[in-house]
Each structure stands twice: as structure tokens, then as C-alpha cells.
C-alpha atoms as a PDB file:
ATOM      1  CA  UNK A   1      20.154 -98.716  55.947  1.00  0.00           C
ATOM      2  CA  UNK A   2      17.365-101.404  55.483  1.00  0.00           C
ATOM      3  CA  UNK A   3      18.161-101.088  51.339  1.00  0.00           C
ATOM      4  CA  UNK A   4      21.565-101.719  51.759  1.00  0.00           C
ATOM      5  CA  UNK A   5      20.675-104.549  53.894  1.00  0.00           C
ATOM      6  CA  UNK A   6      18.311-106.213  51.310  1.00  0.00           C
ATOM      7  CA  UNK A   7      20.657-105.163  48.274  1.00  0.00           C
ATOM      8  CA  UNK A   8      23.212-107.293  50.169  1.00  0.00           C
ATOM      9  CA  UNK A   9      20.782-110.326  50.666  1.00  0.00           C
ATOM     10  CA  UNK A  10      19.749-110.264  47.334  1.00  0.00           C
ATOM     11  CA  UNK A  11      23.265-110.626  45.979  1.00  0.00           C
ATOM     12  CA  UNK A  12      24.367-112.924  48.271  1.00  0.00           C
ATOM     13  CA  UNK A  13      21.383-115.113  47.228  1.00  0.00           C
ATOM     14  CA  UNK A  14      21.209-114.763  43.794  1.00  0.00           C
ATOM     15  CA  UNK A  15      25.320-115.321  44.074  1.00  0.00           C
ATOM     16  CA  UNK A  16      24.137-118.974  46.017  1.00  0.00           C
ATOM     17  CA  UNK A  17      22.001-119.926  42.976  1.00  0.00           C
ATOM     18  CA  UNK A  18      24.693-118.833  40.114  1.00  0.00           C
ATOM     19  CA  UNK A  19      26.749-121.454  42.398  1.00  0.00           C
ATOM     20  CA  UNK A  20      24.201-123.697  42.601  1.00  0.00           C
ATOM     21  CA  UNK A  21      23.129-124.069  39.282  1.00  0.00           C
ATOM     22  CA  UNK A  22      26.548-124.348  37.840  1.00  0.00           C
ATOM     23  CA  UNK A  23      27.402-126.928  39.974  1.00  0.00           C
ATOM     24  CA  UNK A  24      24.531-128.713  39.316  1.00  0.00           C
ATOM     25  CA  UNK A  25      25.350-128.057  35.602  1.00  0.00           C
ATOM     26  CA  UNK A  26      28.940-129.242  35.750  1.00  0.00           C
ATOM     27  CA  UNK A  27      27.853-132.625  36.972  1.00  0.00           C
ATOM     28  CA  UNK A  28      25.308-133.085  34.091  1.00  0.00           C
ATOM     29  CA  UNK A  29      28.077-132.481  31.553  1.00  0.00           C
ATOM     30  CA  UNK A  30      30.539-134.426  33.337  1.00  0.00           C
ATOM     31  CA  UNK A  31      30.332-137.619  31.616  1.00  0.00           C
ATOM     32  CA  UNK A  32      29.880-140.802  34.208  1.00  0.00           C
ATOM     33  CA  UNK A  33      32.941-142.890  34.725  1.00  0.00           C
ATOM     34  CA  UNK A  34      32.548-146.710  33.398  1.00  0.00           C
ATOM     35  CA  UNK A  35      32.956-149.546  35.888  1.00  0.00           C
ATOM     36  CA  UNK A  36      33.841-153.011  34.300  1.00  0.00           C
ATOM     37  CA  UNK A  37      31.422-155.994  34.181  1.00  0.00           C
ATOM     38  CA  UNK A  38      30.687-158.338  36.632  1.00  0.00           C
ATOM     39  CA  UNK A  39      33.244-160.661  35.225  1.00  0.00           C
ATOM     40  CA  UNK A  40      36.159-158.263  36.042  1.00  0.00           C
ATOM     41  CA  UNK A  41      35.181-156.951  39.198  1.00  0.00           C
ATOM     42  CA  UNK A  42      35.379-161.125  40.351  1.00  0.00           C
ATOM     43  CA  UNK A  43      38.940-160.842  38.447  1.00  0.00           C
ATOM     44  CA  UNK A  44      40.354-158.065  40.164  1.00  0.00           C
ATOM     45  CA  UNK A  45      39.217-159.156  43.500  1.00  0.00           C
ATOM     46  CA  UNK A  46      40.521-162.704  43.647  1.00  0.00           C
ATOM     47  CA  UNK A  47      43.622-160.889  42.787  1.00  0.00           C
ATOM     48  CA  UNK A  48      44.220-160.510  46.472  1.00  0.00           C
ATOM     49  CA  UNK A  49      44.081-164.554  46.685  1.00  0.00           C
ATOM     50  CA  UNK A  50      43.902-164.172  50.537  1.00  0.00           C
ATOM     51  CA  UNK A  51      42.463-161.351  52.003  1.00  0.00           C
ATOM     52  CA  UNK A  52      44.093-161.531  56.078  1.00  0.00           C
ATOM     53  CA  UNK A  53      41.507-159.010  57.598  1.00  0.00           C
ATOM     54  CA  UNK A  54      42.674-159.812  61.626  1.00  0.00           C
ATOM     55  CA  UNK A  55      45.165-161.859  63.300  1.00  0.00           C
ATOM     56  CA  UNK A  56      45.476-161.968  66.823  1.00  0.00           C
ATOM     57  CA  UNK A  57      47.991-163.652  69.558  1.00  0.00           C
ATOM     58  CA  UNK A  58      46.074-165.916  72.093  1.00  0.00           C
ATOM     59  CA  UNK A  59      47.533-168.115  75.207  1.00  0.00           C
ATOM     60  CA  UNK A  60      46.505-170.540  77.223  1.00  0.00           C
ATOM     61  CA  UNK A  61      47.563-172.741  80.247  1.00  0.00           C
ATOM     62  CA  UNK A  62      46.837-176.688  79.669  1.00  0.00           C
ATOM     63  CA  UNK A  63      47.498-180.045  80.873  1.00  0.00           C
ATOM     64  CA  UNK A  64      47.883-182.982  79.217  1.00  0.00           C
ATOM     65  CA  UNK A  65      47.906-187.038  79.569  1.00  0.00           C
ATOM     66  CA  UNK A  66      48.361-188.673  77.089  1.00  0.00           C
ATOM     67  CA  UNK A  67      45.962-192.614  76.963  1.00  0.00           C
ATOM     68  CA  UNK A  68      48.613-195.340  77.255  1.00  0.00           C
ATOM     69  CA  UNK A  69      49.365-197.183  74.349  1.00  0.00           C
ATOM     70  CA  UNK A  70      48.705-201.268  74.430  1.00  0.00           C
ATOM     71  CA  UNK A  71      52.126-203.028  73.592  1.00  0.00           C
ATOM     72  CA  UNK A  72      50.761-205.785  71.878  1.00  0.00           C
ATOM     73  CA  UNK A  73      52.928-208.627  73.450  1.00  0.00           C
ATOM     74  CA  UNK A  74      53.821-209.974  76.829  1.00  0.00           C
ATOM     75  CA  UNK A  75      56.911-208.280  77.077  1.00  0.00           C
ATOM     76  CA  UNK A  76      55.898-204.773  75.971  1.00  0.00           C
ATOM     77  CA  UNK A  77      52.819-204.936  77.996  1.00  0.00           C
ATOM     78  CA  UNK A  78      55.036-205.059  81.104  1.00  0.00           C
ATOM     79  CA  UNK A  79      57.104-201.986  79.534  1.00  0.00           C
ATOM     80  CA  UNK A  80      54.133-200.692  79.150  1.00  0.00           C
ATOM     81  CA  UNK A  81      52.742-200.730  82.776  1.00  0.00           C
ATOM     82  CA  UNK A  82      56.342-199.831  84.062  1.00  0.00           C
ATOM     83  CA  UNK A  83      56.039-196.947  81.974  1.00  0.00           C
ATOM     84  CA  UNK A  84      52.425-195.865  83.230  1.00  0.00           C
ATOM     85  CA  UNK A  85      53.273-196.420  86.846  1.00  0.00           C
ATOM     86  CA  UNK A  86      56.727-195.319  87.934  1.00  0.00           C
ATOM     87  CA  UNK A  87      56.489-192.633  85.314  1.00  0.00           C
ATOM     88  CA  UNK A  88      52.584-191.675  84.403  1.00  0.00           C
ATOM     89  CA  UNK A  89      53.692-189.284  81.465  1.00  0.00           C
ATOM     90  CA  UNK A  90      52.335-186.045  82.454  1.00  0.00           C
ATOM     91  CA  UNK A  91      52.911-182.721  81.216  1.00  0.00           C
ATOM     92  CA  UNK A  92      51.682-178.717  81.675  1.00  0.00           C
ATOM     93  CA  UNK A  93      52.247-175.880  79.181  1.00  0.00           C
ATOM     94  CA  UNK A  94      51.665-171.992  78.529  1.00  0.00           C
ATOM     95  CA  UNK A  95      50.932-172.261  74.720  1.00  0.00           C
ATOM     96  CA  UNK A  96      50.911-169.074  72.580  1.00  0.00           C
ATOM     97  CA  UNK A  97      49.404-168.940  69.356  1.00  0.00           C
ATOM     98  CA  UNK A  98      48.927-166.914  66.318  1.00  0.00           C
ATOM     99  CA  UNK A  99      45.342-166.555  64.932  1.00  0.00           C
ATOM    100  CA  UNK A 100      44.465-165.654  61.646  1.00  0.00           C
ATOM    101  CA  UNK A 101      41.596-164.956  60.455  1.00  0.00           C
ATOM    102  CA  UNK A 102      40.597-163.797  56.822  1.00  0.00           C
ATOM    103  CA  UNK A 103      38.818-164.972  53.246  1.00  0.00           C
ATOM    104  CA  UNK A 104      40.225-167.366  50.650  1.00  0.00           C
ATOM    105  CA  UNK A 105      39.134-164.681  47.652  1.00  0.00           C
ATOM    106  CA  UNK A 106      39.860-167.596  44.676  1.00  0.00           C
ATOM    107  CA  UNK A 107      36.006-169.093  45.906  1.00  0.00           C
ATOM    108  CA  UNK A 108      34.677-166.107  44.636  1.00  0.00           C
ATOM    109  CA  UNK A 109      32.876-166.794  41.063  1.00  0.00           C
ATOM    110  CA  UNK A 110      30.954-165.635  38.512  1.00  0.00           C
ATOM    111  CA  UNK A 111      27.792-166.242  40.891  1.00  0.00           C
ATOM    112  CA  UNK A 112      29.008-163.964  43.727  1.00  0.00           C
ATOM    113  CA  UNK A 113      29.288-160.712  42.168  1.00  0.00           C
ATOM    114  CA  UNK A 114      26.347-158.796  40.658  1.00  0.00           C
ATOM    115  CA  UNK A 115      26.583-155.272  39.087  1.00  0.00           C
ATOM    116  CA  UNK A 116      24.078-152.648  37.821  1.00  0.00           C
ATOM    117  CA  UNK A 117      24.925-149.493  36.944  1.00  0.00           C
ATOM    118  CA  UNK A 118      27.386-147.808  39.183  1.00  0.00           C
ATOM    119  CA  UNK A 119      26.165-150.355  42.285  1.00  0.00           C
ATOM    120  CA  UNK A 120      27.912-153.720  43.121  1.00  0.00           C
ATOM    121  CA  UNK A 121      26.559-156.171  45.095  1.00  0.00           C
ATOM    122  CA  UNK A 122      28.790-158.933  46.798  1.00  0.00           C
ATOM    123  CA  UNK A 123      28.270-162.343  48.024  1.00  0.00           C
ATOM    124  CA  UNK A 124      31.795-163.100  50.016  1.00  0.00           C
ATOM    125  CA  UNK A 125      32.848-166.452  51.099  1.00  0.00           C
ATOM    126  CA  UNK A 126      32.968-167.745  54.769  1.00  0.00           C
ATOM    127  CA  UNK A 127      35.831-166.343  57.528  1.00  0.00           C
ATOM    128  CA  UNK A 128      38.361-168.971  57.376  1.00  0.00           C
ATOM    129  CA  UNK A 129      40.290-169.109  60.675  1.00  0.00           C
ATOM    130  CA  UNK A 130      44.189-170.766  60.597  1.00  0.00           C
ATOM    131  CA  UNK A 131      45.989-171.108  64.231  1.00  0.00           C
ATOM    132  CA  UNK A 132      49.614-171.284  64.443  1.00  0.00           C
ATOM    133  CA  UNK A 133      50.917-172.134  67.676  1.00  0.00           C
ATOM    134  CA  UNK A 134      54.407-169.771  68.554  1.00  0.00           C
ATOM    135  CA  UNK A 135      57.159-172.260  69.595  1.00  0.00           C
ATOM    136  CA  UNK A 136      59.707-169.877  70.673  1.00  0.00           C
ATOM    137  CA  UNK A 137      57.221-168.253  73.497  1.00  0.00           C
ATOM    138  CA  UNK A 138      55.703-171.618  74.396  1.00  0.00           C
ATOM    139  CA  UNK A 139      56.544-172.550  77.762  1.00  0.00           C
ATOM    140  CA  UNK A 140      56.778-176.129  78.738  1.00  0.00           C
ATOM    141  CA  UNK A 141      56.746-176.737  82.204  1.00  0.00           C
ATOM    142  CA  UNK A 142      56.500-179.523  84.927  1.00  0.00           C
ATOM    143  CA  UNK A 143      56.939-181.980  82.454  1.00  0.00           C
ATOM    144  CA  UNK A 144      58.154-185.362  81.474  1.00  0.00           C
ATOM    145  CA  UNK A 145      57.122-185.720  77.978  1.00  0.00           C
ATOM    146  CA  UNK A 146      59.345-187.303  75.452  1.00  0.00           C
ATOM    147  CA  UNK A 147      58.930-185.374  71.940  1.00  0.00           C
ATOM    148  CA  UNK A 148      56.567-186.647  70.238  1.00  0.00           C
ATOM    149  CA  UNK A 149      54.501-186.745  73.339  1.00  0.00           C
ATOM    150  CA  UNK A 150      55.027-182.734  73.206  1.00  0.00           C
ATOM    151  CA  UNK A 151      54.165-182.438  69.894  1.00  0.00           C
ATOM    152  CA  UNK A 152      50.761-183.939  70.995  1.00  0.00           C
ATOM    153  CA  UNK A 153      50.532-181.401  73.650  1.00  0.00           C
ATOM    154  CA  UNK A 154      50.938-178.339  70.846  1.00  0.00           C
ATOM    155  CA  UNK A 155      48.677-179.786  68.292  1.00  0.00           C
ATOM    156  CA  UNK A 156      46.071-180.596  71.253  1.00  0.00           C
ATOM    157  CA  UNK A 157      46.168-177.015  71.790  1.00  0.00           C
ATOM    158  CA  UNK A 158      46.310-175.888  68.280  1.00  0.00           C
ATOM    159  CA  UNK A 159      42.976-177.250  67.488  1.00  0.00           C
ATOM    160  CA  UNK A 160      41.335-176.432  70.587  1.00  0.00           C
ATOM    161  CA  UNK A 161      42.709-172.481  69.991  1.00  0.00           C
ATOM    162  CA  UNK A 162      41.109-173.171  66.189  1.00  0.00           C
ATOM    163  CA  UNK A 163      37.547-174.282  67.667  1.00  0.00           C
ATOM    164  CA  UNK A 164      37.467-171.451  70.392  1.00  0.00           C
ATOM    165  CA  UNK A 165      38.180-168.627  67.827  1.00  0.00           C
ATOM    166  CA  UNK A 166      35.975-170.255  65.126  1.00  0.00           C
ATOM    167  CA  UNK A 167      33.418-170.494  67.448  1.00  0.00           C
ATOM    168  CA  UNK A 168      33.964-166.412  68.506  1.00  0.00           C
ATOM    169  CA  UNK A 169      31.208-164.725  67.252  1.00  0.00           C
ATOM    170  CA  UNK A 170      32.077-161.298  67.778  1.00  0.00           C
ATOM    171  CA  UNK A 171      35.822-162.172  66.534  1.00  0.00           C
ATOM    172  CA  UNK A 172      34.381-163.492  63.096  1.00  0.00           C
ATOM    173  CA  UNK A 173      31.956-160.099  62.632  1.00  0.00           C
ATOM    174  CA  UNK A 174      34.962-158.108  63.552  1.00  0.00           C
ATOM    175  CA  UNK A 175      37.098-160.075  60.525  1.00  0.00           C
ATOM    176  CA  UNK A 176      33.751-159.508  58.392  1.00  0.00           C
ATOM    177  CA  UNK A 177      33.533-156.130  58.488  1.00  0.00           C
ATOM    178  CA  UNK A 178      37.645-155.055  57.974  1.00  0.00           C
ATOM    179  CA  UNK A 179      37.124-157.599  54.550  1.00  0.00           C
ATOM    180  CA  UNK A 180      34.552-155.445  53.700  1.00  0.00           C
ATOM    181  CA  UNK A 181      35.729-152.312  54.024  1.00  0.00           C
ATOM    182  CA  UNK A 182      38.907-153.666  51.937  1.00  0.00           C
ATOM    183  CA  UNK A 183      37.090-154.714  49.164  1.00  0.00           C
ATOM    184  CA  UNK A 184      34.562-151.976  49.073  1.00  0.00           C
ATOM    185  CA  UNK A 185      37.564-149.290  49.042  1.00  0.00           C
ATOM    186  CA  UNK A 186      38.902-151.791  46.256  1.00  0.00           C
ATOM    187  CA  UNK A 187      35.586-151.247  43.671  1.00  0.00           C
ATOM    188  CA  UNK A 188      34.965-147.737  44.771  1.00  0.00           C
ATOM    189  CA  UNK A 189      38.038-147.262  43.328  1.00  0.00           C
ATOM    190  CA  UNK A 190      37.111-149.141  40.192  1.00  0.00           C
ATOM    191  CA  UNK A 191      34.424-146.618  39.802  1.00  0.00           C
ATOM    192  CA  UNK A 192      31.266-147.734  41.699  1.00  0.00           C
ATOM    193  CA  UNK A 193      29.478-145.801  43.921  1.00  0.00           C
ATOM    194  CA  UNK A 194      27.551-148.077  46.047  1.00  0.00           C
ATOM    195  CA  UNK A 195      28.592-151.702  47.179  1.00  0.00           C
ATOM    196  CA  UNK A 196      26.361-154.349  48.860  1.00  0.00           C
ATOM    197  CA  UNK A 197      27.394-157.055  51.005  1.00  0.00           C
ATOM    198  CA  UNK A 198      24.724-159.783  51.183  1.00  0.00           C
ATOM    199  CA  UNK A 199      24.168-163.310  52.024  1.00  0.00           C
ATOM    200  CA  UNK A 200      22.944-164.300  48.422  1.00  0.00           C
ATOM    201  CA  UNK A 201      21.845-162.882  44.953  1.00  0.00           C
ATOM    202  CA  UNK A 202      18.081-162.388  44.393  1.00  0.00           C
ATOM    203  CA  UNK A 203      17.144-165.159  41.611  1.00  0.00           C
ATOM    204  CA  UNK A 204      15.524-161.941  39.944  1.00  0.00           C
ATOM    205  CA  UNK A 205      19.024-160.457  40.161  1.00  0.00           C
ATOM    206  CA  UNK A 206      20.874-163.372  39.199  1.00  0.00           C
END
């Protein structure tokens, strides 16, 4: 019984190494895939233009008041304080917004991209953040605000929705690392095997 059991073992080992060796064989024959040059990968990535790695829908309930406006004569002065004191303009929205944030690919140059061998490495431009505020579920309320005081009101709260999210650390790392994966899954399909992401090129590198 205990030399069946060891003729079996010894099969089933040498029967791991035949397996072994010919797949280690197979990928010394197989000849390595070419990736393109430097040049091309920065070709085929600013392709994409704009790479949109998050967007997000953000709200907010704010006030506003506008400064009144000198008249510049006698007569619109008076219109003027009439205006400010029977009927202070005043006026109180819930503002919904679209946020997007993603990379503008066509800064990406000859300098950002450096390849050896079957590795890449990457310098990618800033997150770029655009706000868009969302009219149709914007809710004006208690107001008396003539239009173009309300389109002071939206673009009050456009760029304070663009500060706020550009100033969202963990909402720019989150856009970051989707942009990466994108263009990683973009040259590993070029034929690299291992892509960088870093802040700058070593001059050695350069």
C-alpha cells in the first residue's frame, strides 16, 4: 500500500514539473508584444479630450441681498431709496446643481508621459471642477427679485457650489483615482504591463 502511495506522489509531481516547465517554456518563446513610444501613448490619450471621471448633484438653501445701486442723479437717487425702503429686494432659494469633475486630457504633452520597456509612467494634469446650476429643480421662494436680480442669486450660488467642491479634498482624490483607472485600463490595453501615476518625471528619466 505505501508503494502505491509513493508511485502516485511521484507522478503527480513529476506531472507538476512537466506543467511547470512547459509553461515556463511557452512564455520564453512567446514573443513580447510591442507598446508604441512615448509620443503615441500622449496621442491616444488626449484622444479622450475630456476625461469626466465623477459628477455629482449638490443643493443648497441661500439668501440673497443684493447692495443697492447709486442712481447717479437727484431724481434716481430718490427712486433709488423708494426702491430700498418700501421694497428692500430680498430673495431665498433651494439651488440644485450639477458638478463635474474630470481632466482636460489636450494639456497632456510630450513632457508628461515617460515609457521604458513594457512600464509607463504618467504625469496627469490637475482635476478641473465645472458647476452647472439645474434650473428646472431650482426653487425660488419668498422672493421679490426682478430677473436679473435672480440671475445674480444662481450665479452667486454657482460659484460658491464651484469653491466648496474644489475645495473637497476627498471629492478631488475620489475623481483622481476613477481617471486613473481609465487611463491605466486604456495603455494596458496598448500593451504595457505596469503604469505609474506620479507628480513629476525624474530629470534622470526625462
Amino acid at each position: 500500500m505505501r508503494r502505491v502511495r509513493r508511485l502516485a506522489l511521484s507522478i503527480l509531481l513529476a506531472g507538476l514539473g512537466a506543467a511547470g516547465g512547459a509553461l515556463v517554456a511557452s512564455r520564453l518563446l512567446r514573443p513580447e508584444r510591442p507598446v508604441p513610444p512615448a509620443a503615441v501613448v500622449v496621442e491616444r490619450v488626449r484622444e479622450a479630450a475630456r476625461l469626466e471621471t465623477l459628477q455629482a448633484t449638490v443643493y443648497r438653501k441661500i439668501s440673497f441681498a443684493p447692495e443697492p445701486v447709486p442712481a447717479g442723479s437727484l431724481w434716481g437717487d430718490l427712486v433709488a431709496w423708494v426702491r430700498e425702503t418700501v421694497r428692500p429686494p430680498r430673495g431665498r432659494a433651494i439651488v440644485f446643481a450639477e458638478a463635474h469633475l474630470g481632466l482636460d486630457l489636450s494639456r497632456l504633452g510630450p513632457a508628461s508621459v515617460r515609457v521604458d520597456g513594457h512600464s509607463a509612467w504618467v504625469v496627469l494634469p490637475p482635476i478641473e471642477v465645472n458647476v452647472e446650476i439645474r434650473p428646472g429643480e431650482t426653487e425660488v421662494i419668498d422672493s421679490n427679485l426682478d430677473s436679473a436680480e435672480t440671475a445674480q442669486l444662481l450665479e452667486h450660488a454657482r460659484v460658491a457650489f464651484q469653491r466648496e467642491i474644489e475645495a473637497d479634498a476627498r471629492l478631488r482624490e475620489r475623481a483622481r483615482l476613477q481617471a486613473e483607472r481609465a487611463i491605466r485600463e486604456l495603455l494596458l490595453g496598448l500593451g504595457f504591463e505596469e503604469v505609474h501615476f506620479v507628480d513629476r518625471l525624474s530629470p534622470a528619466a526625462s
